[in-house]
Protein backbone atom coordinates (compact mmCIF):
# COMPACT_ATOMS: atom_id res chain seq x y z
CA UNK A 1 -22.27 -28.96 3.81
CA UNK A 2 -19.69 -26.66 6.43
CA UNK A 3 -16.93 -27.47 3.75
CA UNK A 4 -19.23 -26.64 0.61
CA UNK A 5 -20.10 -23.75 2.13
CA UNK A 6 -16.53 -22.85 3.34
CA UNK A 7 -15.37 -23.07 -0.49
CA UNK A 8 -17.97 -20.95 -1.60
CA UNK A 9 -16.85 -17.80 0.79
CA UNK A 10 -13.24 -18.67 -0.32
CA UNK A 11 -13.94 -18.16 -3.89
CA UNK A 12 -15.81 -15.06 -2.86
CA UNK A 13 -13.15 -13.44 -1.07
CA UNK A 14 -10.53 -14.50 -3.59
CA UNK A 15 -12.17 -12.76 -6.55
CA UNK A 16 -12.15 -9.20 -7.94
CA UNK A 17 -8.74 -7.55 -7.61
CA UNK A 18 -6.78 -10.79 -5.77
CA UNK A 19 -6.79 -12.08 -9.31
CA UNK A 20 -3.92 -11.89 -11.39
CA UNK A 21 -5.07 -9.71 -14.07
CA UNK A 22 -1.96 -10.68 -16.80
CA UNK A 23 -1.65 -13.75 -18.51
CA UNK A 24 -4.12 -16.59 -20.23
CA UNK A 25 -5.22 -19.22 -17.69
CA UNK A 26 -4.25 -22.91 -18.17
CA UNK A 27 -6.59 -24.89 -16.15
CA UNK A 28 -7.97 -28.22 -15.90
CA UNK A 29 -11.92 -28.91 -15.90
CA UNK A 30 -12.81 -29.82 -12.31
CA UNK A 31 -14.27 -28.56 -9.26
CA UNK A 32 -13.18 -28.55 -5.83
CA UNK A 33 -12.97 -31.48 -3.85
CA UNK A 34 -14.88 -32.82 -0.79
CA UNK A 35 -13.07 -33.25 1.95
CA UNK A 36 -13.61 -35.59 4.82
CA UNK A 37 -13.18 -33.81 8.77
CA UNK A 38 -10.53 -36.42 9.41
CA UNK A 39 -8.33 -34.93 6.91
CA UNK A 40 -9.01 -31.50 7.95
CA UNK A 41 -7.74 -32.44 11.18
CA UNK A 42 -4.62 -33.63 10.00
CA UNK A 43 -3.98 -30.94 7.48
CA UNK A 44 -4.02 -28.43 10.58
CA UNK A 45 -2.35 -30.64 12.83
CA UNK A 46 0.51 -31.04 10.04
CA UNK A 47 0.58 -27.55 9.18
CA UNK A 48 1.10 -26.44 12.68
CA UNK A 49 4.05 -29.17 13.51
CA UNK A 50 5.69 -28.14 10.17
CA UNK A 51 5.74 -24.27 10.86
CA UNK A 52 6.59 -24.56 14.10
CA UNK A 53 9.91 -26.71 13.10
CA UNK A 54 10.57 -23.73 10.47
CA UNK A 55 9.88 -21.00 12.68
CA UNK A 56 12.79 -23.21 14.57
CA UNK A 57 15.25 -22.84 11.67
CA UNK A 58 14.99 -19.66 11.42
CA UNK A 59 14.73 -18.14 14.91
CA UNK A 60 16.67 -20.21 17.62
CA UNK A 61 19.48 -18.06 18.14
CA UNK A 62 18.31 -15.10 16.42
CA UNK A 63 17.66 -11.70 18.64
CA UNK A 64 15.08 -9.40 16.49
CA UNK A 65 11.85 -9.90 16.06
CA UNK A 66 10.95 -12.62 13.73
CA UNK A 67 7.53 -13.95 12.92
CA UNK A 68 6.36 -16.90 9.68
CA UNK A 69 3.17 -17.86 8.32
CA UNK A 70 2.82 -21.83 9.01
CA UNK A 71 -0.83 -21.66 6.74
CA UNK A 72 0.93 -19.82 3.87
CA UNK A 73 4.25 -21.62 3.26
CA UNK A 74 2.59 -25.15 4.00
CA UNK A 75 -0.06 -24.30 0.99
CA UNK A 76 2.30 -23.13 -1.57
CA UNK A 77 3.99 -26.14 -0.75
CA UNK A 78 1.05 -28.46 -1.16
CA UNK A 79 0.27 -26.42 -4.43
CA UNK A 80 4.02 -28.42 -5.68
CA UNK A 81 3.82 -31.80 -3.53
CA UNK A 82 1.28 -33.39 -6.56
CA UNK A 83 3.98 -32.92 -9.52
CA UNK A 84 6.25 -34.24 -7.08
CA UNK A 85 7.57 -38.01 -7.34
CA UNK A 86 10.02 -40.90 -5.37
CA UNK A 87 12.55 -39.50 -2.88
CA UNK A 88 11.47 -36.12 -3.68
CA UNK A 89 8.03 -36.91 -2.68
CA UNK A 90 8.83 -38.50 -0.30
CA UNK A 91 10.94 -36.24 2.09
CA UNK A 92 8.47 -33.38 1.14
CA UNK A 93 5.66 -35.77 2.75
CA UNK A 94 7.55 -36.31 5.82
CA UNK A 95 9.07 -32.73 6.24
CA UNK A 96 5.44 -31.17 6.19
CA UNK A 97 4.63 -33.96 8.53
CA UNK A 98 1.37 -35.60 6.36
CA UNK A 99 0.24 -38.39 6.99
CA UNK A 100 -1.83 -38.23 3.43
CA UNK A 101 -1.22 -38.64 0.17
CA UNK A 102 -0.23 -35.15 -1.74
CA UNK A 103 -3.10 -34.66 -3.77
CA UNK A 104 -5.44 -35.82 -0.51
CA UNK A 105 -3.30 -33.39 1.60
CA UNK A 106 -3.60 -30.74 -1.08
CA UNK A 107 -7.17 -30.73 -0.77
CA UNK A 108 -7.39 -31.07 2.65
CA UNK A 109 -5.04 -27.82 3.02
CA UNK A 110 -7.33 -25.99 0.50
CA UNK A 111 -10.41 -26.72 2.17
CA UNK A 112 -9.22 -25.71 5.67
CA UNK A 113 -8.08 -22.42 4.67
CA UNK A 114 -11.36 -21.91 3.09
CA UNK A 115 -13.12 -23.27 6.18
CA UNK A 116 -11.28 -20.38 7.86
CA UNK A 117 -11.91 -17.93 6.01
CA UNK A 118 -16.01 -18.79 5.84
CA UNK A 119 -15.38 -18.20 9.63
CA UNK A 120 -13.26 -15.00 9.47
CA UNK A 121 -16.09 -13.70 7.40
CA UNK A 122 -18.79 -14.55 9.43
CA UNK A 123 -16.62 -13.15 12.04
CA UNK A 124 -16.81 -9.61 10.26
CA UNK A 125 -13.42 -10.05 10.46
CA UNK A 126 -10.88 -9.14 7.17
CA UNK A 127 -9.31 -12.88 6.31
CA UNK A 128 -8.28 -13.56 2.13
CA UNK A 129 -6.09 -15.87 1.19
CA UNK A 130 -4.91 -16.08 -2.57
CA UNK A 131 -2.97 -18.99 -4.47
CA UNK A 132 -1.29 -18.61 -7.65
CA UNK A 133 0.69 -20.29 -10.10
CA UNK A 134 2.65 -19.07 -12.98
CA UNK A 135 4.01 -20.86 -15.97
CA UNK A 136 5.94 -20.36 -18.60
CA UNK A 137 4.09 -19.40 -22.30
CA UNK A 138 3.35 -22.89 -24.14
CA UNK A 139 4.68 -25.08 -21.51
CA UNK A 140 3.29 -28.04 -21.53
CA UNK A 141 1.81 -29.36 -18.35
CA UNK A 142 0.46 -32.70 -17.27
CA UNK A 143 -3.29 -33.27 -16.78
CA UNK A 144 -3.49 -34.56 -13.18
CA UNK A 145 -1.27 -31.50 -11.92
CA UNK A 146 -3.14 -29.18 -13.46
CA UNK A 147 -6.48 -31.05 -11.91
CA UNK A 148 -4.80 -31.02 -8.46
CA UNK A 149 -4.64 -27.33 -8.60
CA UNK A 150 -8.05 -26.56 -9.89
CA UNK A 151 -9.52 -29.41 -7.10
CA UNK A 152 -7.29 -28.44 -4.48
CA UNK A 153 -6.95 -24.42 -4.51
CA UNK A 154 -9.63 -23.44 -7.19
CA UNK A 155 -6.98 -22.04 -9.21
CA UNK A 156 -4.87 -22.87 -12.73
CA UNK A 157 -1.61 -22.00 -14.26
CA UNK A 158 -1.11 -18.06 -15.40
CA UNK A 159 0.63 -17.81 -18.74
CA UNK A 160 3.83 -15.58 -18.42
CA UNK A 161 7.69 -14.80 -20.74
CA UNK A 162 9.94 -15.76 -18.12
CA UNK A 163 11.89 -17.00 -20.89
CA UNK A 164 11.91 -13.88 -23.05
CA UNK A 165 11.39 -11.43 -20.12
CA UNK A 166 11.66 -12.94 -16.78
CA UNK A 167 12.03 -9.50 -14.71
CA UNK A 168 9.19 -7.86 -16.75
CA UNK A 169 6.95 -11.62 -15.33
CA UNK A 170 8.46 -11.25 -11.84
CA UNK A 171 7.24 -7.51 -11.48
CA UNK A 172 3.82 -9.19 -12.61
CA UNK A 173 4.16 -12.23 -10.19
CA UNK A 174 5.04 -9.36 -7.08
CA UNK A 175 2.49 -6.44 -8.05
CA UNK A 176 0.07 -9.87 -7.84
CA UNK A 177 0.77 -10.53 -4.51
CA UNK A 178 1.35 -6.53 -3.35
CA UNK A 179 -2.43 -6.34 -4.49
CA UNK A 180 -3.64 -9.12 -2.73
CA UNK A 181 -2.24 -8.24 0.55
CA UNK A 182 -3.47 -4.62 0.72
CA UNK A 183 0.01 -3.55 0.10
CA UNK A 184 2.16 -4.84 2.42
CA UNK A 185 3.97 -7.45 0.96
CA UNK A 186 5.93 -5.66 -1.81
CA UNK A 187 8.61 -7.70 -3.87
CA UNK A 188 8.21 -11.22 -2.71
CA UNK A 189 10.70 -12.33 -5.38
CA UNK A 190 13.56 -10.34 -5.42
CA UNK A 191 15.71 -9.33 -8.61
CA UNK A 192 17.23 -12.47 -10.08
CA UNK A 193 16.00 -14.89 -8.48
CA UNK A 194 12.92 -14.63 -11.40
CA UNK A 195 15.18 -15.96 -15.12
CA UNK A 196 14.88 -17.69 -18.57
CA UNK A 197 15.22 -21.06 -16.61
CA UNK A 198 12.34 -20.32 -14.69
CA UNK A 199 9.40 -22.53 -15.67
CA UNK A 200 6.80 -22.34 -12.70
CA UNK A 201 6.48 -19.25 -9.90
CA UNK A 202 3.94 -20.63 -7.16
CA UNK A 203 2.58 -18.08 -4.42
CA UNK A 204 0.34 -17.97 -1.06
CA UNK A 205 -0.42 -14.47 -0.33
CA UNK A 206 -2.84 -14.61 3.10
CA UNK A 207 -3.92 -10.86 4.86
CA UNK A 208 -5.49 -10.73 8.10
CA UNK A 209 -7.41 -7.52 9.93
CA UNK A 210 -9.39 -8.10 12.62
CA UNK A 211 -10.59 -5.87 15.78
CA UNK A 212 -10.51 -7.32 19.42
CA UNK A 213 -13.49 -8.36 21.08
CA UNK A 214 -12.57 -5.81 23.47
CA UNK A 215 -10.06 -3.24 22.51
CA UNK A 216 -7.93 -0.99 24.60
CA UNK A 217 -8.29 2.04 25.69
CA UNK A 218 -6.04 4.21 24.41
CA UNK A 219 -5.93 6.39 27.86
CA UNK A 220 -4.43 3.21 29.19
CA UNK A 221 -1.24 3.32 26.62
CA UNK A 222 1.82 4.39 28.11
CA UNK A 223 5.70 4.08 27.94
CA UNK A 224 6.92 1.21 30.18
CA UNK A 225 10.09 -0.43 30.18
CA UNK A 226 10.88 -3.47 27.84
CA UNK A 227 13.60 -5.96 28.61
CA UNK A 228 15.35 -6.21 25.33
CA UNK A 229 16.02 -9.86 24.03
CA UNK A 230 19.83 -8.66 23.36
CA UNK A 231 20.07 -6.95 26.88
CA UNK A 232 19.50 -3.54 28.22
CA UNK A 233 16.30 -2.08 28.38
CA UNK A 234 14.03 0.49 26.56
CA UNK A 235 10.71 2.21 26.94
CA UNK A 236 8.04 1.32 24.75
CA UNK A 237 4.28 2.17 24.05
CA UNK A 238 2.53 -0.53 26.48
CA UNK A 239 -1.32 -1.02 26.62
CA UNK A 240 -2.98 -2.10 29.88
CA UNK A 241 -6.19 -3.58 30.41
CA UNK A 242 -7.82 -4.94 33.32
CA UNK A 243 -10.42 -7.75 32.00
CA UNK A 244 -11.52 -11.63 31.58
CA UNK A 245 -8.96 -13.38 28.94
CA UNK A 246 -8.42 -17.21 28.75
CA UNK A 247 -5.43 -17.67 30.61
CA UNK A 248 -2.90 -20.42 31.42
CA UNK A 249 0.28 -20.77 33.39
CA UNK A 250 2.92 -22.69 34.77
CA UNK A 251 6.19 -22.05 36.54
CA UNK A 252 8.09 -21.71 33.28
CA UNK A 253 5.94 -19.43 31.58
CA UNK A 254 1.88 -17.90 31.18
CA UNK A 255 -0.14 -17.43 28.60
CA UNK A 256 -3.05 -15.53 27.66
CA UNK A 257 -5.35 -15.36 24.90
CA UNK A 258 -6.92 -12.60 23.25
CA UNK A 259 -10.08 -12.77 21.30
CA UNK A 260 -11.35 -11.20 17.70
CA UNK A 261 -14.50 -10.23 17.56
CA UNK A 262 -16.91 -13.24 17.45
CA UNK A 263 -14.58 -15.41 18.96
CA UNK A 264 -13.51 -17.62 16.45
CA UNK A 265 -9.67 -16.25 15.76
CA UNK A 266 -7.48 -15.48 18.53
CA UNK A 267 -3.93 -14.30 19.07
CA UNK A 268 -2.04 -16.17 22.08
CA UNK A 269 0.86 -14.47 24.00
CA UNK A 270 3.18 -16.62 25.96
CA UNK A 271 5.56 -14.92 28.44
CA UNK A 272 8.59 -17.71 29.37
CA UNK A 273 9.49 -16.77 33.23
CA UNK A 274 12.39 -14.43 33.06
CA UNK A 275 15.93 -15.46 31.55
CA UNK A 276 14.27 -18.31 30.20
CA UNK A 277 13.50 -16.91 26.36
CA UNK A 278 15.99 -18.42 24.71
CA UNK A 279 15.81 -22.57 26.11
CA UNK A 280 12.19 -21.78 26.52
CA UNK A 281 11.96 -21.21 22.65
CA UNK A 282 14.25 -24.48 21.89
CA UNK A 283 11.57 -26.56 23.78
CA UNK A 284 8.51 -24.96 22.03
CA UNK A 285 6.51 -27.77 20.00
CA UNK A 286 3.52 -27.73 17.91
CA UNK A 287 1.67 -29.81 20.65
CA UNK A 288 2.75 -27.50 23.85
CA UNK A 289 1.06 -24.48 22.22
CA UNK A 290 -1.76 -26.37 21.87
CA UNK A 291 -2.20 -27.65 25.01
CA UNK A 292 -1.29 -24.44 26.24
CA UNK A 293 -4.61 -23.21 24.63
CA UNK A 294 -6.40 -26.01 25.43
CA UNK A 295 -5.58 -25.52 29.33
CA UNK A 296 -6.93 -21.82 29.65
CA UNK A 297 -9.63 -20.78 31.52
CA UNK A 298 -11.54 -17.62 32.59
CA UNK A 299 -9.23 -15.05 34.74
CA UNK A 300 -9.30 -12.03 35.34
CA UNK A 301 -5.95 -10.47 33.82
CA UNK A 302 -4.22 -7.78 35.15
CA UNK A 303 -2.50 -7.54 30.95
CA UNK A 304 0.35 -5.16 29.73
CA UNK A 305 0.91 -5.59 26.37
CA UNK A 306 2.99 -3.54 24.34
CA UNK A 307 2.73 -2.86 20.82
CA UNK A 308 4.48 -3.62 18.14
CA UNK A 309 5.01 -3.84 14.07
CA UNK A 310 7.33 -5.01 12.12
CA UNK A 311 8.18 -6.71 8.97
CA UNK A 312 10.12 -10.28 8.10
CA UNK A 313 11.78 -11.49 4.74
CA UNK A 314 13.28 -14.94 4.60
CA UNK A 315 14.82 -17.29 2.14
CA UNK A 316 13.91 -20.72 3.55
CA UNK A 317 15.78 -22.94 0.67
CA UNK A 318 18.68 -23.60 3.58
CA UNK A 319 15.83 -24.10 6.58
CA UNK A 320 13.86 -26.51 4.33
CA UNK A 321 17.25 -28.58 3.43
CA UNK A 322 17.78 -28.46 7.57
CA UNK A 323 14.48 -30.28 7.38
CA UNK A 324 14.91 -33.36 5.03
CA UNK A 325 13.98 -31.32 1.94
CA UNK A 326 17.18 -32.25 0.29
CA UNK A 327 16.76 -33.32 -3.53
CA UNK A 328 14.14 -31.15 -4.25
CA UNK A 329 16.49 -27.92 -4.40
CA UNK A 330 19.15 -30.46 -6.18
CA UNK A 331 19.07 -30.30 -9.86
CA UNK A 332 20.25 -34.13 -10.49
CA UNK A 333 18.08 -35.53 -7.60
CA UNK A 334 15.26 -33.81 -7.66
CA UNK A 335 11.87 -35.49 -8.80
CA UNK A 336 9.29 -33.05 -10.17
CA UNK A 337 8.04 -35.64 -13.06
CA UNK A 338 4.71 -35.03 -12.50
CA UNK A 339 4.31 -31.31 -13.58
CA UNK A 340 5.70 -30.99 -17.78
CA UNK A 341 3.89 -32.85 -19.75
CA UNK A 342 7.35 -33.20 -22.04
CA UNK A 343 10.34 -34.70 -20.17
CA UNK A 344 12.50 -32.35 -18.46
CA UNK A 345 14.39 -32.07 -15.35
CA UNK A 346 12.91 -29.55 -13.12
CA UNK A 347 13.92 -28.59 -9.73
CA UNK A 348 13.28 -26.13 -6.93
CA UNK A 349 15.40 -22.73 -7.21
CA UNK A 350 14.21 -20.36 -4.11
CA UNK A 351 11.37 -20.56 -1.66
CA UNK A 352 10.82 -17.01 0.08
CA UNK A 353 8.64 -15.46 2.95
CA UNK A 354 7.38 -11.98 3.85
CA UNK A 355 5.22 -11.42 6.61
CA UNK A 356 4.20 -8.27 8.34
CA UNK A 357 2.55 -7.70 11.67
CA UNK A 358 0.57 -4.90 13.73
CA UNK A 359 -0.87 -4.63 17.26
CA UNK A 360 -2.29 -1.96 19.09
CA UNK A 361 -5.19 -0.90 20.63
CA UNK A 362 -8.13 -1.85 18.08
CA UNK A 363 -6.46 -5.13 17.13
CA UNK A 364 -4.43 -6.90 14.60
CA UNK A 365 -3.29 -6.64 10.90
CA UNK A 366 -1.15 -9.28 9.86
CA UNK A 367 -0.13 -10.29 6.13
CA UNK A 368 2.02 -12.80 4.76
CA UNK A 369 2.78 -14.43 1.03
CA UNK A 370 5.11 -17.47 0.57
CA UNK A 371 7.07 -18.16 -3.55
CA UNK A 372 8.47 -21.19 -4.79
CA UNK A 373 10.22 -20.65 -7.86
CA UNK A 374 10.44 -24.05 -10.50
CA UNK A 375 13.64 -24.08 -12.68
CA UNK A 376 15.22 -26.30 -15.51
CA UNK A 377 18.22 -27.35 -15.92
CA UNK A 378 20.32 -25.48 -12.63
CA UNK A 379 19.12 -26.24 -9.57
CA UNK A 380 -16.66 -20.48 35.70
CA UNK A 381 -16.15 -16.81 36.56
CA UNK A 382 -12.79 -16.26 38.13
CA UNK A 383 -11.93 -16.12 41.62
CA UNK A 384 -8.95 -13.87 41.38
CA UNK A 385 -7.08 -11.57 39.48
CA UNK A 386 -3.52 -12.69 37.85
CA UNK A 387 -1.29 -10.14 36.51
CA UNK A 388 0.98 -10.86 33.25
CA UNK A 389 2.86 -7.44 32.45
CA UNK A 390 4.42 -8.66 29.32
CA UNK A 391 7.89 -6.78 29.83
CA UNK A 392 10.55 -9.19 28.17
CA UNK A 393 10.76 -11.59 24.91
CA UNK A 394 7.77 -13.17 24.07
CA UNK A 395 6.13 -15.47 21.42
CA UNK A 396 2.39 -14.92 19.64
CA UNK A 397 0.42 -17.13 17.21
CA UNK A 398 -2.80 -16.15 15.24
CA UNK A 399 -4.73 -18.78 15.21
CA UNK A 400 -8.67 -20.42 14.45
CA UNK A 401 -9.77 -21.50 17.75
CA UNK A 402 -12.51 -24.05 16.18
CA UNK A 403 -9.40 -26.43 13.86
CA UNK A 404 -6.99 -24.89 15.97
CA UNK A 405 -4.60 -23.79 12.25
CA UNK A 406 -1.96 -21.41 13.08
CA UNK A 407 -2.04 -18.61 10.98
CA UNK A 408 1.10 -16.87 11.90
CA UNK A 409 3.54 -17.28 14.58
CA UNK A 410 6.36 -14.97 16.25
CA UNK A 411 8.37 -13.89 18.63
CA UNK A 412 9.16 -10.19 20.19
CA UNK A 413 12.52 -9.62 21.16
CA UNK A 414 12.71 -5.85 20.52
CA UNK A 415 8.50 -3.90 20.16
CA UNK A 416 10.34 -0.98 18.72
CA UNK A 417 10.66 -2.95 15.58
């Protein structure tokens, strides 16, 4: 009954202007699936493991500000895993860590973002999450792809020209996904990488707004000095705030946890002891943050938190390929069989990220959308008060404190952007 219900508020807060408003729909006939609470749990718990090894690729060693969207790129994944076959399917399965089959993880995926979202709105809080797919005019598609969409992510195949007008179907495909994150995710697919040998476009787009349970006074903001992540130092907008967060710590790092209203989403800041940043962040698994979380209790935090915004692009094709996803992006090996209903070799050309993120006072507003491109042919009340004055390079997740599916995650080398 929580999932049914769950599904309903996702189709809810996925209609009206999310939808793509170009193109005739291709779907199958069928509704979305029931999912058991055992594969919920493993949908989150391989969703978190698999964005926290991307969020690996791309920012060990990297100095700015970086942040991905483990929910987003692990669903517009899931919406491909079901046309894929053999090795293909294979290292896709064990690079998202899944321990179920694709279709069973597809709708396992779909129904936990739903379930979050039926909390986020209870919540009051802002939460949509939109999935796409775009095919070419007249292609021919198998049956139990298209079902795996429609029972999976409520959603079927937009018709678009990529073979007669690809850039006039990527402007579509991007204005799509600039609508249904309020605006901030503008061009998800850049020029070219949208042609005539493009035969499927596939896109996440997930916005998040949400107030603190207890927001900051903005008497309490001042400059304070930031330890920069590439050295040197620089003053920055800081809030302060004395008050009762969950809080953890150790002698290698603390963290602290900061509530949306109602309780039910969170965003988690863990400060690595000074000089540490950099090993501490080559250590950081799936399974620490959540035990991290799992650990805190009621303190009473002396917090300085600065504020920050800023805005990531990646192209993931090389990260992915880091992570076993080999013959997928290879145009002999790769093993999409199960999408055209007509023989012909199809293969992955780009994968891309945007995210954008903003904290200050009143709370968060966080947005991300994920693209996969298909081509032919080419390839108890506390006791005392602790103090955590976050002043150096830190990590943050977003997450749903009742699965425990990380929304986004980050790190803060530089809050000036």
């Amino acid at each position: 009954m929580i999932v049914a219900a769950a599904l309903a508020a996702l189709t809810a807060c996925s209609s009206g202007g999310g939808k793509p408003k170009d193109g005739a729909l291709v779907r199958a006939d069928a509704s979305r699936a029931t999912v058991a609470p055992a594969d919920l749990a493993a949908a989150a718990t391989s969703a978190n493991a698999f964005g926290v090894d991307v969020f690996h690729a791309v920012a060990d060693g990297r100095d700015g500000n970086v942040m991905v969207s483990p929910t987003s790129l692990a669903t517009v994944l899931a919406m491909l895993m079901p046309g894929a076959k053999g090795q293909t399917a294979a290292e896709m399965t064990k690079t998202l860590h899944s321990s179920l089959p694709a279709d069973q993880f597809a709708n396992a995926l779909g129904a936990l973002n739903a379930a979050t979202a039926q909390r986020a709105l209870t919540d009051k809080a802002d939460l949509q999450q939109y999935d796409s797919a775009w095919t070419q005019k007249g292609y021919d598609l198998q049956q139990p792809y298209l079902k795996a969409l429609a029972t999976a992510f409520d959603t079927g195949m937009h018709e678009v020209d990529f073979s007669g007008a690809p850039d006039d179907a990527r402007q579509t495909i991007n204005k799509t996904v600039q609508d249904q994150t309020n605006g901030l995710i503008k061009d998800l697919f850049g020029l070219g990488s949208i042609d005539a040998s493009t035969r499927l476009a596939l896109t996440d787009a997930l916005y998040f707004k949400a107030k603190w349970a207890d927001t900051f006074q903005k008497s309490g903001t001042s400059d304070m000095p930031f330890h920069l992540g590439k050295g040197g130092t620089a003053a920055v907008p800081t809030m302060s705030q004395l008050h009762e967060y969950g809080y953890a710590e150790n002698s290698g790092w603390q963290y602290v946890e900061l509530p949306y209203e109602q309780d039910h989403m969170a965003m988690g800041i863990v400060l690595p002891a000074a000089g540490t940043f950099d090993t501490f962040r080559k250590e950081v698994t799936a399974d620490k943050l959540a035990s991290m979380a799992a650990s805190a209790s009621t303190a009473q935090v002396d917090l300085q938190l600065p504020k920050f915004t800023f805005d990531t692009s990646l192209q993931l094709k090389e990260a992915l390929t880091a992570l076993g996803m080999t013959s997928v992006f290879d145009a002999g090996a790769a093993d999409l069989s199960g999408i055209p209903a007509k023989p012909e070799k199809l293969s992955v050309g780009t994968v891309v990220q945007k995210t954008h993120v903003a904290v200050d006072e009143e709370g968060t507003t966080a947005a991300a959308a994920s693209g996969v491109s298909v081509v032919a042919g080419a390839a108890p009340g506390p006791s005392h008060t602790v103090t955590m004055h976050v002043d150096r390079p830190f990590l943050f997740l977003i997450r749903d404190t009742v699965s425990g599916q990380i929304l986004f995650l980050g790190q803060v080398t530089d809050p000036r952007g």
